[in-house]
C-alpha atoms as a PDB file:
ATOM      1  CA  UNK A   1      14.689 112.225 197.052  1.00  0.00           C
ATOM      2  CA  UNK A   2      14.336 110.138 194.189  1.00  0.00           C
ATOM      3  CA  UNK A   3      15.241 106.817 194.537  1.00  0.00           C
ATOM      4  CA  UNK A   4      18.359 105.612 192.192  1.00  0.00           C
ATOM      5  CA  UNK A   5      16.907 102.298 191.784  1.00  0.00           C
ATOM      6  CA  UNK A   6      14.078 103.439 190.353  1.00  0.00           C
ATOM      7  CA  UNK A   7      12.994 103.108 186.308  1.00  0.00           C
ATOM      8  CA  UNK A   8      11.668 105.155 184.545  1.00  0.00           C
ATOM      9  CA  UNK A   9       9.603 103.363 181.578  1.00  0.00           C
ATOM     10  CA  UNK A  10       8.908 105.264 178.590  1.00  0.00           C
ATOM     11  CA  UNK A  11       6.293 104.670 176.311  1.00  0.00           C
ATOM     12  CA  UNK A  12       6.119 103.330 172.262  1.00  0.00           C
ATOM     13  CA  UNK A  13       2.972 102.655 170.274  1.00  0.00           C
ATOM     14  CA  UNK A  14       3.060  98.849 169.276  1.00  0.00           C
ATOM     15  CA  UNK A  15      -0.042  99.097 166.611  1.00  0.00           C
ATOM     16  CA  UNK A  16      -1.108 101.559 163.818  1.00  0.00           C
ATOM     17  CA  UNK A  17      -3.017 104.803 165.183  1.00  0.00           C
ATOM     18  CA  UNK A  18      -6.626 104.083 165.570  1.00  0.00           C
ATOM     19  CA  UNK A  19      -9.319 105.816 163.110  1.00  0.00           C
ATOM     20  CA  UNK A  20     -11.183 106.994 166.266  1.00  0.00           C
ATOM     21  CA  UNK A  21      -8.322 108.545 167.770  1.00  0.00           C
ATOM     22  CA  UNK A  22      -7.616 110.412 164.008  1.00  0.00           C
ATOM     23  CA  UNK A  23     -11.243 111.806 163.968  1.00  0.00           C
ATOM     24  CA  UNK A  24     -11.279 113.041 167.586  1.00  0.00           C
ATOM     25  CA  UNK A  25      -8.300 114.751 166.851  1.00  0.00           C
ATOM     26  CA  UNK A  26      -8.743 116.299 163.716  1.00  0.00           C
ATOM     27  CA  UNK A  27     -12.214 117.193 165.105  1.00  0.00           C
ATOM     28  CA  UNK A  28     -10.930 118.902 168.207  1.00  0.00           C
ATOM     29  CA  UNK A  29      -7.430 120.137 166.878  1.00  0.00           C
ATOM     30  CA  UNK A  30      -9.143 122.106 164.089  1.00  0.00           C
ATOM     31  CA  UNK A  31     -11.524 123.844 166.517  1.00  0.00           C
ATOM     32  CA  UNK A  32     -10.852 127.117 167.562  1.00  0.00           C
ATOM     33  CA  UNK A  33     -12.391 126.665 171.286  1.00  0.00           C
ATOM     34  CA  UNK A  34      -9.568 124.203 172.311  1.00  0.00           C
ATOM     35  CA  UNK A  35      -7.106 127.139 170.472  1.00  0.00           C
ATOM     36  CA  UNK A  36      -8.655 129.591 173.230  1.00  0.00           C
ATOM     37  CA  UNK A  37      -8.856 127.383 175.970  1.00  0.00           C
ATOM     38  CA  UNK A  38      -5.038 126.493 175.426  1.00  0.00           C
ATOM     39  CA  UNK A  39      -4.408 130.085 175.078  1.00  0.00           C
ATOM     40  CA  UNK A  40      -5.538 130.873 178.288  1.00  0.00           C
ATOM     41  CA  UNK A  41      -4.308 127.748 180.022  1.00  0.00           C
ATOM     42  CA  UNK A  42      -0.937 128.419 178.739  1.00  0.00           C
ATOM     43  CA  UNK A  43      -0.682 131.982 179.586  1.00  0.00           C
ATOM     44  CA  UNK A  44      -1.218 131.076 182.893  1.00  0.00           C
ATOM     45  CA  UNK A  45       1.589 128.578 183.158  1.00  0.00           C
ATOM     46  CA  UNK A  46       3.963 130.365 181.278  1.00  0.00           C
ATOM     47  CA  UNK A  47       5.341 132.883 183.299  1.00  0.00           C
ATOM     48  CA  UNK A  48       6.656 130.031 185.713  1.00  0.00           C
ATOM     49  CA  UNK A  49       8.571 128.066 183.624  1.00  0.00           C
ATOM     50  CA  UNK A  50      12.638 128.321 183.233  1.00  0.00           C
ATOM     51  CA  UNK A  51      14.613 126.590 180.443  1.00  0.00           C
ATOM     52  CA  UNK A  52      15.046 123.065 181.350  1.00  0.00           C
ATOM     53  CA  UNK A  53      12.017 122.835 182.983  1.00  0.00           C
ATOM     54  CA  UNK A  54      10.206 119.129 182.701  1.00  0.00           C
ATOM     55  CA  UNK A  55       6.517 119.672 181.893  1.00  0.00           C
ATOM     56  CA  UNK A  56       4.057 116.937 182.061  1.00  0.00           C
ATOM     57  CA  UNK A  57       0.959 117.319 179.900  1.00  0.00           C
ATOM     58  CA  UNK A  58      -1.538 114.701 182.447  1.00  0.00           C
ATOM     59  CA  UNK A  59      -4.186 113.654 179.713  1.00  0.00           C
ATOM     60  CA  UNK A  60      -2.144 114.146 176.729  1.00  0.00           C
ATOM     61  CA  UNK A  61      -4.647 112.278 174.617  1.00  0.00           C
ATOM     62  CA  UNK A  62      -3.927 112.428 170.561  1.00  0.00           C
ATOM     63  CA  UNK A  63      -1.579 115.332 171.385  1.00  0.00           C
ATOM     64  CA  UNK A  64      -3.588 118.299 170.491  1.00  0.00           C
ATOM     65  CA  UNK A  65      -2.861 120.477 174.280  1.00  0.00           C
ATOM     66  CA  UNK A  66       1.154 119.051 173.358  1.00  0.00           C
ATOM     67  CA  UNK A  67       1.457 120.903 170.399  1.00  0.00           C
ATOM     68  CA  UNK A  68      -0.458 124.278 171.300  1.00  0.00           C
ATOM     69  CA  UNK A  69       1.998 124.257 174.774  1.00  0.00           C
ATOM     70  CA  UNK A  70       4.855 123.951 172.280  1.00  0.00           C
ATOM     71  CA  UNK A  71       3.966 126.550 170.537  1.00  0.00           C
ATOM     72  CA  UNK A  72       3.389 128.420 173.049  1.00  0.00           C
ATOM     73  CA  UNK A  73       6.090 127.933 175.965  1.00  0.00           C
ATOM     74  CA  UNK A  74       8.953 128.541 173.556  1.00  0.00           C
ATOM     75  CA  UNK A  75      11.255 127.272 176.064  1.00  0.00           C
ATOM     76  CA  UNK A  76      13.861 124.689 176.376  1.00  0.00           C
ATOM     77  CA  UNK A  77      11.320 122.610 177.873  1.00  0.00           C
ATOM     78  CA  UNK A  78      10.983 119.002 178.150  1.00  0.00           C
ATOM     79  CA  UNK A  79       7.714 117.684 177.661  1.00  0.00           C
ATOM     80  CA  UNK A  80       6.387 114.528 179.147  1.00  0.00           C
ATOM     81  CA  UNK A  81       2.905 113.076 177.563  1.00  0.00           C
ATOM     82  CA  UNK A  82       1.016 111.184 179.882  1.00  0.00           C
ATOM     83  CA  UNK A  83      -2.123 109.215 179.518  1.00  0.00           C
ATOM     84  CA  UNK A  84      -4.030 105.973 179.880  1.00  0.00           C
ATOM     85  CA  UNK A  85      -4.806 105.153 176.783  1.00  0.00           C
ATOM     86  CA  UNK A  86      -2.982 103.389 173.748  1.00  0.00           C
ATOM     87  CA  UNK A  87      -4.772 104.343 170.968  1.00  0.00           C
ATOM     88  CA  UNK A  88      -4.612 108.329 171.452  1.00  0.00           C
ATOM     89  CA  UNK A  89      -1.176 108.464 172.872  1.00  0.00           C
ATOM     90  CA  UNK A  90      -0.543 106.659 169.676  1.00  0.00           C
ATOM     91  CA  UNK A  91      -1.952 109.547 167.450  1.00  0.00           C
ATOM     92  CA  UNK A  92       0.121 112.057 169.708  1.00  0.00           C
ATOM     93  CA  UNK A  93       3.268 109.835 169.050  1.00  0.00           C
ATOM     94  CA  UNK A  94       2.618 110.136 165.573  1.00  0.00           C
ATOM     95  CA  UNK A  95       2.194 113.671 165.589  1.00  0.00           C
ATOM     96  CA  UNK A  96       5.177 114.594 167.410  1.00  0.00           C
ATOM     97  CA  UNK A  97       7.682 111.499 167.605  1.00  0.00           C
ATOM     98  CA  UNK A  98      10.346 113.964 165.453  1.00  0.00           C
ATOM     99  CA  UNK A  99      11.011 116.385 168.750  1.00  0.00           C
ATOM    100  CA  UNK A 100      13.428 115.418 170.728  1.00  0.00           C
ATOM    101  CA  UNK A 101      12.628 116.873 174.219  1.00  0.00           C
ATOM    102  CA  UNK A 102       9.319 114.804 174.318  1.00  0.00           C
ATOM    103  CA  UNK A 103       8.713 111.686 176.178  1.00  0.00           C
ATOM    104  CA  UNK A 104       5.399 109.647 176.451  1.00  0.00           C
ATOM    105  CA  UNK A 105       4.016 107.487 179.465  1.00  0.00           C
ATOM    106  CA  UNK A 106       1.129 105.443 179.627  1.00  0.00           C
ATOM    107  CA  UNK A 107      -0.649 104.988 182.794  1.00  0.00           C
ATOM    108  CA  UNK A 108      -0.901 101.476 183.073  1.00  0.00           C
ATOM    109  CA  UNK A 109      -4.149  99.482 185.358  1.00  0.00           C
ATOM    110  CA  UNK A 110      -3.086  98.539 188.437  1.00  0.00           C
ATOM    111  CA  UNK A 111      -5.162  96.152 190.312  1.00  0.00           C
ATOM    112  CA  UNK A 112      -9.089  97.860 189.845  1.00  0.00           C
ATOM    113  CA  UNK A 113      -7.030 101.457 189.307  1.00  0.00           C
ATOM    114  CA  UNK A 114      -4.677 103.142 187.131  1.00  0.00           C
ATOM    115  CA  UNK A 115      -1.273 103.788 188.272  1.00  0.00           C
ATOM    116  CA  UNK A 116      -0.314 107.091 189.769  1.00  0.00           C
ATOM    117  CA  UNK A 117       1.396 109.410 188.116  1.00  0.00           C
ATOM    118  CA  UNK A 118       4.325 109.122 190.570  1.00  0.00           C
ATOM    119  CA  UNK A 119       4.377 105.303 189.997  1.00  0.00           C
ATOM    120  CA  UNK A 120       5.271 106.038 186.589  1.00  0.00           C
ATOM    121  CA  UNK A 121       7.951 109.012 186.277  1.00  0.00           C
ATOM    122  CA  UNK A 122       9.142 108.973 190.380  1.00  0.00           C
ATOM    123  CA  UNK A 123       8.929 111.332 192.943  1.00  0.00           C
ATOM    124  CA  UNK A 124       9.976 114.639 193.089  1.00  0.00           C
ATOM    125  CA  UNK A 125      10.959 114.208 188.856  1.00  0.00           C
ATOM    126  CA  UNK A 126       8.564 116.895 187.397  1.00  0.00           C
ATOM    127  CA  UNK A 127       8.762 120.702 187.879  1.00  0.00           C
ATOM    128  CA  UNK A 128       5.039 121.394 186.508  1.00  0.00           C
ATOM    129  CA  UNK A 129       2.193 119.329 185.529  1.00  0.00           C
ATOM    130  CA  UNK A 130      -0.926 120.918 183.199  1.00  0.00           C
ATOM    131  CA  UNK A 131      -3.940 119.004 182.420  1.00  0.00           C
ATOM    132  CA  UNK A 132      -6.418 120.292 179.309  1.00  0.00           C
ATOM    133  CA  UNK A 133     -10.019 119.371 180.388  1.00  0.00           C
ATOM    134  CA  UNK A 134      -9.364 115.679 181.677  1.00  0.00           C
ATOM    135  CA  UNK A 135     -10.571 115.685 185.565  1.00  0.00           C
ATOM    136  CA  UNK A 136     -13.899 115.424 185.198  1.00  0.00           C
ATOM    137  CA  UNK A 137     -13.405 112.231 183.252  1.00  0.00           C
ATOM    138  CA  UNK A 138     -11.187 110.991 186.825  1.00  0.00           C
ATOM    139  CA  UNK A 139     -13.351 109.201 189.178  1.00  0.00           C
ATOM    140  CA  UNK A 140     -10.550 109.195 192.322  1.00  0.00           C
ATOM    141  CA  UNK A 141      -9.415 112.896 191.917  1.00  0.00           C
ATOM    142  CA  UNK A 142      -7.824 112.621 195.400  1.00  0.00           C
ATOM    143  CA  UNK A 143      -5.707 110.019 194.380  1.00  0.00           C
ATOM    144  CA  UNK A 144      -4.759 110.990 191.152  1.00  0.00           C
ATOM    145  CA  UNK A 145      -3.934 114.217 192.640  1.00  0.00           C
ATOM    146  CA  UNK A 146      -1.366 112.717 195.398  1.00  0.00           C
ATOM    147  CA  UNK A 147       0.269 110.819 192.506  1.00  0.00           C
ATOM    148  CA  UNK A 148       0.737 114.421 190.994  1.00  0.00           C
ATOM    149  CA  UNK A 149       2.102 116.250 194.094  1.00  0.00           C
ATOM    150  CA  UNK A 150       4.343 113.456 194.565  1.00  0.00           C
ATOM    151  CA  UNK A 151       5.970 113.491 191.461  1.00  0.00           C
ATOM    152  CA  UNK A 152       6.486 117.531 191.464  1.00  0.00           C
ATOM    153  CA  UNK A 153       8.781 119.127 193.140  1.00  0.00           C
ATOM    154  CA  UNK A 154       9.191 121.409 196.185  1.00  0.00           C
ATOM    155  CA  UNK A 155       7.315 124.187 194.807  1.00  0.00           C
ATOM    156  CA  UNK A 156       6.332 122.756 191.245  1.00  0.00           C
ATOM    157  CA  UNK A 157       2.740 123.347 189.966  1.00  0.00           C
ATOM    158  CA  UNK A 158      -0.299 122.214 189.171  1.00  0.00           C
ATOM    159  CA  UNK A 159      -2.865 123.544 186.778  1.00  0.00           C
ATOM    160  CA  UNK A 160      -5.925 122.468 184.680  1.00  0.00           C
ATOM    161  CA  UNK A 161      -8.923 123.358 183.515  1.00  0.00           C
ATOM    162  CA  UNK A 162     -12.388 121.916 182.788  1.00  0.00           C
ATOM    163  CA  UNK A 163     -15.578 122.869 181.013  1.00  0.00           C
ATOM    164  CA  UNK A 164     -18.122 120.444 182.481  1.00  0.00           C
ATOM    165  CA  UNK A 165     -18.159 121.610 186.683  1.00  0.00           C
ATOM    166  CA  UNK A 166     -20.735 123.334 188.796  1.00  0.00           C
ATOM    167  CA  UNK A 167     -20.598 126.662 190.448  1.00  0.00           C
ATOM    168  CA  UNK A 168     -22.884 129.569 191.701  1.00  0.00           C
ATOM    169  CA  UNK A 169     -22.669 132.937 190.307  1.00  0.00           C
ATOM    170  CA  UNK A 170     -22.115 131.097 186.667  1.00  0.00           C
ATOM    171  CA  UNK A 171     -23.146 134.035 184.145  1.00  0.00           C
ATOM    172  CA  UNK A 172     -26.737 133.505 182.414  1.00  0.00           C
ATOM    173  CA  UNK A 173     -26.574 131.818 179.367  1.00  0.00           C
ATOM    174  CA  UNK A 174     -22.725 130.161 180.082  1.00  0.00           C
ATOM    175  CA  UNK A 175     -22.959 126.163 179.600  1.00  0.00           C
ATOM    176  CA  UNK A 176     -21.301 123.289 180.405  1.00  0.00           C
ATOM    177  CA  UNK A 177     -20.274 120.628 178.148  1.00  0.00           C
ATOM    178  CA  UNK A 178     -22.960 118.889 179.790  1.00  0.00           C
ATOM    179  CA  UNK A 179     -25.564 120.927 178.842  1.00  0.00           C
ATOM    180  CA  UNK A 180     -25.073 120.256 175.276  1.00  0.00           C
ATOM    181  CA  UNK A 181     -24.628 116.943 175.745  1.00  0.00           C
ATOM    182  CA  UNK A 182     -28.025 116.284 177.265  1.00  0.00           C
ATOM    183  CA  UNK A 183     -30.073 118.697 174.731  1.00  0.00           C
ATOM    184  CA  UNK A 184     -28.812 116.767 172.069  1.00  0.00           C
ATOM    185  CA  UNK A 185     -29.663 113.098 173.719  1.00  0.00           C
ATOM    186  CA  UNK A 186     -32.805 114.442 174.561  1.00  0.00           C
ATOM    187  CA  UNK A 187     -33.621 115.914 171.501  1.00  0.00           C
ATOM    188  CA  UNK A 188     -32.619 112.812 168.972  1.00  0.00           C
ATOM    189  CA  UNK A 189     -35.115 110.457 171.515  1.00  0.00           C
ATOM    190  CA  UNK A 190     -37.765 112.939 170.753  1.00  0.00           C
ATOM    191  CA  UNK A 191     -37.323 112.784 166.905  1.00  0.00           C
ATOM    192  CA  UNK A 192     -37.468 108.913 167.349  1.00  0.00           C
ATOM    193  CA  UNK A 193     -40.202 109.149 168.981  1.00  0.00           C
ATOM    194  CA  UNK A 194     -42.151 111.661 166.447  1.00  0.00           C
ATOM    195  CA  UNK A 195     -40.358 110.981 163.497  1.00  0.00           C
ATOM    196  CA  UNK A 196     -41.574 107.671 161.074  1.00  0.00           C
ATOM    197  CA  UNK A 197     -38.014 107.913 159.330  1.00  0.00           C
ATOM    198  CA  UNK A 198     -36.787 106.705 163.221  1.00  0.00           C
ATOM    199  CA  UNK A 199     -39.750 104.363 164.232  1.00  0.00           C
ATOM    200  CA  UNK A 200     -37.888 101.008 164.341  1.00  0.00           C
ATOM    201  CA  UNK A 201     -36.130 102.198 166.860  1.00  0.00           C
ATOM    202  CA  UNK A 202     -39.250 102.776 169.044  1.00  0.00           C
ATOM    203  CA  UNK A 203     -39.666  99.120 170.925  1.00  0.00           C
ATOM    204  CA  UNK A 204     -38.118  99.068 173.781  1.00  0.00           C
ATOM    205  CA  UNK A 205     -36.782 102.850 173.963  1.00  0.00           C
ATOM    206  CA  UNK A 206     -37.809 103.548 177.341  1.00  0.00           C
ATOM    207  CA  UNK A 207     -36.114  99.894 178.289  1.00  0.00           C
ATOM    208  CA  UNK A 208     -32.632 100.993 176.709  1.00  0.00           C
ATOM    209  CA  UNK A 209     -32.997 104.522 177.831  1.00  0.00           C
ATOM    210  CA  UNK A 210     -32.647 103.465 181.445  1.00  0.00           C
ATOM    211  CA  UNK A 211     -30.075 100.825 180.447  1.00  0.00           C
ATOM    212  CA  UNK A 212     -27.558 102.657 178.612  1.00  0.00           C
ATOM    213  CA  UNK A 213     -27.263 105.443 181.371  1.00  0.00           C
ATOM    214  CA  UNK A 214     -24.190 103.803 182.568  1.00  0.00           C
ATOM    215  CA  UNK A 215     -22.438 104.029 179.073  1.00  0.00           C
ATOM    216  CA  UNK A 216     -23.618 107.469 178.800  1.00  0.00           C
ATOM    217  CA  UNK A 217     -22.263 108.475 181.973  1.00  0.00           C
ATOM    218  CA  UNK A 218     -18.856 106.933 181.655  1.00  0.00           C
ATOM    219  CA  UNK A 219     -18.441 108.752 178.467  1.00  0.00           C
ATOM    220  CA  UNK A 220     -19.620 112.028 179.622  1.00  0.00           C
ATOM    221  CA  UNK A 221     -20.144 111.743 183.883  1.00  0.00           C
ATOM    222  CA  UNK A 222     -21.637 113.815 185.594  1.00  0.00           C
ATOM    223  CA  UNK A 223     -20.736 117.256 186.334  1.00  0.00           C
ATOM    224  CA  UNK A 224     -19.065 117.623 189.816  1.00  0.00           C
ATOM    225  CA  UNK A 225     -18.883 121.132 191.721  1.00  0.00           C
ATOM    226  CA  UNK A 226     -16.060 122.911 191.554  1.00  0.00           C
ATOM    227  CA  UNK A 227     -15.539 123.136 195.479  1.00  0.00           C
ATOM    228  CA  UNK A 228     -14.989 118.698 194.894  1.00  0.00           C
ATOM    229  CA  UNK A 229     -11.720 119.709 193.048  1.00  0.00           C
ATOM    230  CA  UNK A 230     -10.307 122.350 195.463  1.00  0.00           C
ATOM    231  CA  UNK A 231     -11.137 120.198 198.087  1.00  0.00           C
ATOM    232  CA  UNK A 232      -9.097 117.478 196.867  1.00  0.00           C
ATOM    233  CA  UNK A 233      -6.392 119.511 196.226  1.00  0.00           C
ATOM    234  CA  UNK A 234      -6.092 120.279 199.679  1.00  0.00           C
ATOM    235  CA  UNK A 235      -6.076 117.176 200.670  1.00  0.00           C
ATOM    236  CA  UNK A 236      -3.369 116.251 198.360  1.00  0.00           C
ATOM    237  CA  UNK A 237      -1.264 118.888 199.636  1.00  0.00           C
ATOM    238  CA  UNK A 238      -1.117 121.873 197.320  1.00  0.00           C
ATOM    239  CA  UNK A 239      -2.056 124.890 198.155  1.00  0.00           C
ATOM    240  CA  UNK A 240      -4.646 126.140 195.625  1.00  0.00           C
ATOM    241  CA  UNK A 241      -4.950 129.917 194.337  1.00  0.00           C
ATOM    242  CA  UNK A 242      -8.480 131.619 193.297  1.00  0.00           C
ATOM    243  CA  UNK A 243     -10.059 129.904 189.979  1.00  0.00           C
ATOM    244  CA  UNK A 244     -10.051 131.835 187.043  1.00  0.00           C
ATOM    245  CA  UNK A 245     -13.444 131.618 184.962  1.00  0.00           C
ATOM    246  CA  UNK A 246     -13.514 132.696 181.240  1.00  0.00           C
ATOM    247  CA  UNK A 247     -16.314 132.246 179.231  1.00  0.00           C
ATOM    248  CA  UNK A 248     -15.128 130.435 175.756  1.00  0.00           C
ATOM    249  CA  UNK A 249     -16.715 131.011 172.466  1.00  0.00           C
ATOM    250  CA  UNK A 250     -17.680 127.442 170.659  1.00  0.00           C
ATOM    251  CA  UNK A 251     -18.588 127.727 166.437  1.00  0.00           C
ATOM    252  CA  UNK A 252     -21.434 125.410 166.186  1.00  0.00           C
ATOM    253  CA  UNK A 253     -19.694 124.053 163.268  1.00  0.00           C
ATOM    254  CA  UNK A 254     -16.557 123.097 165.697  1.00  0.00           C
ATOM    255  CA  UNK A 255     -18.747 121.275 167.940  1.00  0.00           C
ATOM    256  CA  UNK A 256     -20.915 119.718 165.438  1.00  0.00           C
ATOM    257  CA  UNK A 257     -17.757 118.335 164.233  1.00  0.00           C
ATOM    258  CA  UNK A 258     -16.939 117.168 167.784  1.00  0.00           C
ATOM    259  CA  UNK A 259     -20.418 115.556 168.643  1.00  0.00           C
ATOM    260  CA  UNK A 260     -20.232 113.462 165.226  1.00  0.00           C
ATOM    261  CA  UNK A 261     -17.133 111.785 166.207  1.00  0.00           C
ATOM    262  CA  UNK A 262     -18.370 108.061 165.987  1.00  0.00           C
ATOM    263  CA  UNK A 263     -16.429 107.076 169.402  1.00  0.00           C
ATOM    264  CA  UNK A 264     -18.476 109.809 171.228  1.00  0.00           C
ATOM    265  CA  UNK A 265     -21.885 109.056 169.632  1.00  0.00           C
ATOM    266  CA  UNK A 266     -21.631 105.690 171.302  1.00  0.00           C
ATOM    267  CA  UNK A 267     -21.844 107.513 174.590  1.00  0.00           C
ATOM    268  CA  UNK A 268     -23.728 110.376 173.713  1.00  0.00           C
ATOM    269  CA  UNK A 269     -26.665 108.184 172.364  1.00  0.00           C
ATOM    270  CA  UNK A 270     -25.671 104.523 173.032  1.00  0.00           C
ATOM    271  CA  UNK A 271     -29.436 104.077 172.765  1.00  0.00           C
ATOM    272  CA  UNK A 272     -29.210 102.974 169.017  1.00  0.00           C
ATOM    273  CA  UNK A 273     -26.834 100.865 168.529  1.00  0.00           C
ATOM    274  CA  UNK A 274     -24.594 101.029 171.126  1.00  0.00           C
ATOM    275  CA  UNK A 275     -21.016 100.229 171.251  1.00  0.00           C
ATOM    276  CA  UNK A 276     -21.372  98.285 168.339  1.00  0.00           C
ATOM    277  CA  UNK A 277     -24.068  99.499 165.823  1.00  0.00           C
ATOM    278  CA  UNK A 278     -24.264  98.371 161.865  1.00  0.00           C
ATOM    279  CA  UNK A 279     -23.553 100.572 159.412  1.00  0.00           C
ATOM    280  CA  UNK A 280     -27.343 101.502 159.381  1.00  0.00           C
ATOM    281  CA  UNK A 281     -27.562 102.106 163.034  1.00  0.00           C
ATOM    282  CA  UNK A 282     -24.348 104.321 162.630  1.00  0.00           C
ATOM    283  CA  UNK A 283     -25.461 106.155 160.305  1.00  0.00           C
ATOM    284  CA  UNK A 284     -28.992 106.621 162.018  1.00  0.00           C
ATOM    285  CA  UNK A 285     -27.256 107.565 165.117  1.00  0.00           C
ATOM    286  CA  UNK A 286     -25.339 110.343 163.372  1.00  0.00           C
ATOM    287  CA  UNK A 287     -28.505 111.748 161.595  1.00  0.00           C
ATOM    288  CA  UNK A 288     -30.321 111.596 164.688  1.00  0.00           C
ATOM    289  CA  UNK A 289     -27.481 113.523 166.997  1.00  0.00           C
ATOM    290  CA  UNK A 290     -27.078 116.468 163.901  1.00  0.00           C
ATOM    291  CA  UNK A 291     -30.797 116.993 163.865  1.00  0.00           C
ATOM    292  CA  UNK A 292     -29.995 117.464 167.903  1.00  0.00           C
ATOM    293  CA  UNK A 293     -27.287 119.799 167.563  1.00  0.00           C
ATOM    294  CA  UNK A 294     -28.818 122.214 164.669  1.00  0.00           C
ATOM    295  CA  UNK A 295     -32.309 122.150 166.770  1.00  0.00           C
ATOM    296  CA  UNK A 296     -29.858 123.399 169.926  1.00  0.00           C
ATOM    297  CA  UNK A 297     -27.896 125.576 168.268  1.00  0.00           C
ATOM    298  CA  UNK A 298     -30.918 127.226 167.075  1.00  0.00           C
ATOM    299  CA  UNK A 299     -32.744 127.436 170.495  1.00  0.00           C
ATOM    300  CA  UNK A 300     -29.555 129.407 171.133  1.00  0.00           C
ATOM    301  CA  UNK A 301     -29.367 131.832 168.512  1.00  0.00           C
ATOM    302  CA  UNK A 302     -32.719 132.652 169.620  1.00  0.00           C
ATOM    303  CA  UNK A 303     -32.943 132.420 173.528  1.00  0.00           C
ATOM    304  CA  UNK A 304     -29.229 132.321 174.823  1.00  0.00           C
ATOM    305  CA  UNK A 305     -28.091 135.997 175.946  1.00  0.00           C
ATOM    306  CA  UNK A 306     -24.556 134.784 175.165  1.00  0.00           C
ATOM    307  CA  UNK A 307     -25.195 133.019 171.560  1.00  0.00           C
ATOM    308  CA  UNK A 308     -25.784 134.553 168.437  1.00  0.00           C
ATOM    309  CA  UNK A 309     -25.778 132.952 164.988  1.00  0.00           C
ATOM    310  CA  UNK A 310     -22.409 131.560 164.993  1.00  0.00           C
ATOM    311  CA  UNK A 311     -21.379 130.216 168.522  1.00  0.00           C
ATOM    312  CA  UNK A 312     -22.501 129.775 172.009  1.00  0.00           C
ATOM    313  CA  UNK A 313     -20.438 130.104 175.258  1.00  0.00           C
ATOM    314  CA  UNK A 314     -19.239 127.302 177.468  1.00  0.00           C
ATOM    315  CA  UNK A 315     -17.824 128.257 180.973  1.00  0.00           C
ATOM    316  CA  UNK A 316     -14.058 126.725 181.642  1.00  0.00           C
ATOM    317  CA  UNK A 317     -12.396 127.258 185.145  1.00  0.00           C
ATOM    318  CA  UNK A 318      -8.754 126.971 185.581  1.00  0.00           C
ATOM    319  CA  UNK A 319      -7.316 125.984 188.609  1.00  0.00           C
ATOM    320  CA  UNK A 320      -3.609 126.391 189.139  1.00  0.00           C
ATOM    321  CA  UNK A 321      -1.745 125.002 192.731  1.00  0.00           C
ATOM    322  CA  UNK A 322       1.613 124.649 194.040  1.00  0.00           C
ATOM    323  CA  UNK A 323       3.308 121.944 195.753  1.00  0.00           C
ATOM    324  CA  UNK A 324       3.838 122.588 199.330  1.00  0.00           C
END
């Protein structure tokens, strides 16, 4: 039961929407990967929703999975964004303050954690919860996980789904989001190294190399198997069904679009410039990460059984669970 004395604290931006937050949006929103991934994700969920159904979208970022469920539930649905940042719950509030059945949550730091999601809308509130590739950015899934099954209801479900996991029997020439990542990091340190236009940059490479990993990794962590999220799941108390794994068509223009956002560059090669570069660094740092991507894509087009001239193939799982 859900206890009457407790308050519910809704969410309003109290500062203008960041210009990182507006490029990662615009970068991802005009893609048509996350269009597919949504697709997928939502026709999954769809079938078990009823009008009047509260839906929380866990990771709503800038609002781009908010608006494709919208569009694609088509229910009297209320829809609760949740996330733990400020400045890209701002860009969703800005996108969709004018609907009325929407209400937005920030997960707030609690001690060395974030608060659960149960600590913020109450237990047994929320009759489904989806989540658009956010869990392998969650370094506690078990706990994050018990926050969700105690703010569903009896019988309310879970589902997400992630591009960057493990698993055998992946199909030859399927990638992760990983992959991409680390072709392109490697790549751009090989043009500094070979390339005079990038030789200031040379002193101290190796140095920076090993001490930017961190930033890297908190950016874009490391891949976990997909077994790790099942088995916290469990342990959480849903009762998981089979994953579903689609391979998802990526334009190389979408995700050179995506790789050039200048929040991500900072993790995807923190090695120039890092989290603060000047304007010449910046711009260095972009050159370096598009000569990256086109070598990639490339090597793809010509070796990759599942690329061709216009996109490659990333491999998302979706996981859906139920309450028990």
């Amino acid at each position: 039961m859900v206890m009457s004395s407790f308050e519910i604290k809704e969410w309003r931006p109290d500062r203008p929407v960041s210009k990182g937050a507006t490029a990662f949006h615009e970068a991802v929103a005009n893609s048509s990967w996350i269009k597919d991934i949504l697709n997928e994700l939502s026709a999954i969920v769809r079938p078990k929703i009823k009008d009047g159904d509260i839906i929380v979208d866990f990771g709503a970022g800038t609002g781009t999975s908010a608006m494709l469920l919208l569009n694609h539930f088509g229910k009297k649905i209320s829809l609760w964004l949740v996330d733990n940042s400020q400045s890209w719950l701002g860009k969703a509030y800005e996108l969709l303050n004018g609907f009325q059945n929407i209400r937005y949550f920030i997960l707030e730091k609690k001690g060395g954690s974030y608060m659960t999601l149960a600590e913020i809308v109450g237990n047994n509130t929320v009759d489904h919860v989806v989540s658009a590739n956010t869990f392998h950015l969650v370094p506690d899934v078990e706990e994050v996980f018990i926050g969700i099954a105690d703010a569903l209801k009896k019988g309310g479900t879970f589902t997400f789904q992630t591009g960057n996991f493990i698993r055998e029997h992946r199909p030859e020439g399927c990638l992760m989001i990983d992959d991409t990542v680390k072709s392109v990091h490697d790549t751009a340190l090989e043009i500094v190294r070979t390339n005079n236009r990038f030789k200031s940059y040379r002193k101290g490479l190796d140095r920076r190399i090993e001490f930017e990993e961190a930033q890297r990794k908190f950016v874009f962590p490391e891949p976990r198997h997909i077994d790790f999220y099942l088995g916290a799941l469990k342990k959480s108390g849903f009762r998981y069904q089979n994953p579903t794994y689609i391979p998802v068509k990526v334009r190389y223009d979408d995700w050179l679009n995506f790789l050039r956002v200048k929040r991500l560059q900072a993790g995807i090669l923190p090695e120039i410039g890092r989290k603060e570069p000047s304007p010449a660094e910046e711009e260095d740092r972009d050159a370096l990460i598009t000569m990256g991507a086109l070598k990639l894509f490339k090597d793809l087009e010509l070796n990759n059984p599942l690329a061709n001239e216009e996109y490659f193939k990333i491999d998302i799982v979706y996981v859906t669970a139920v309450k028990e």
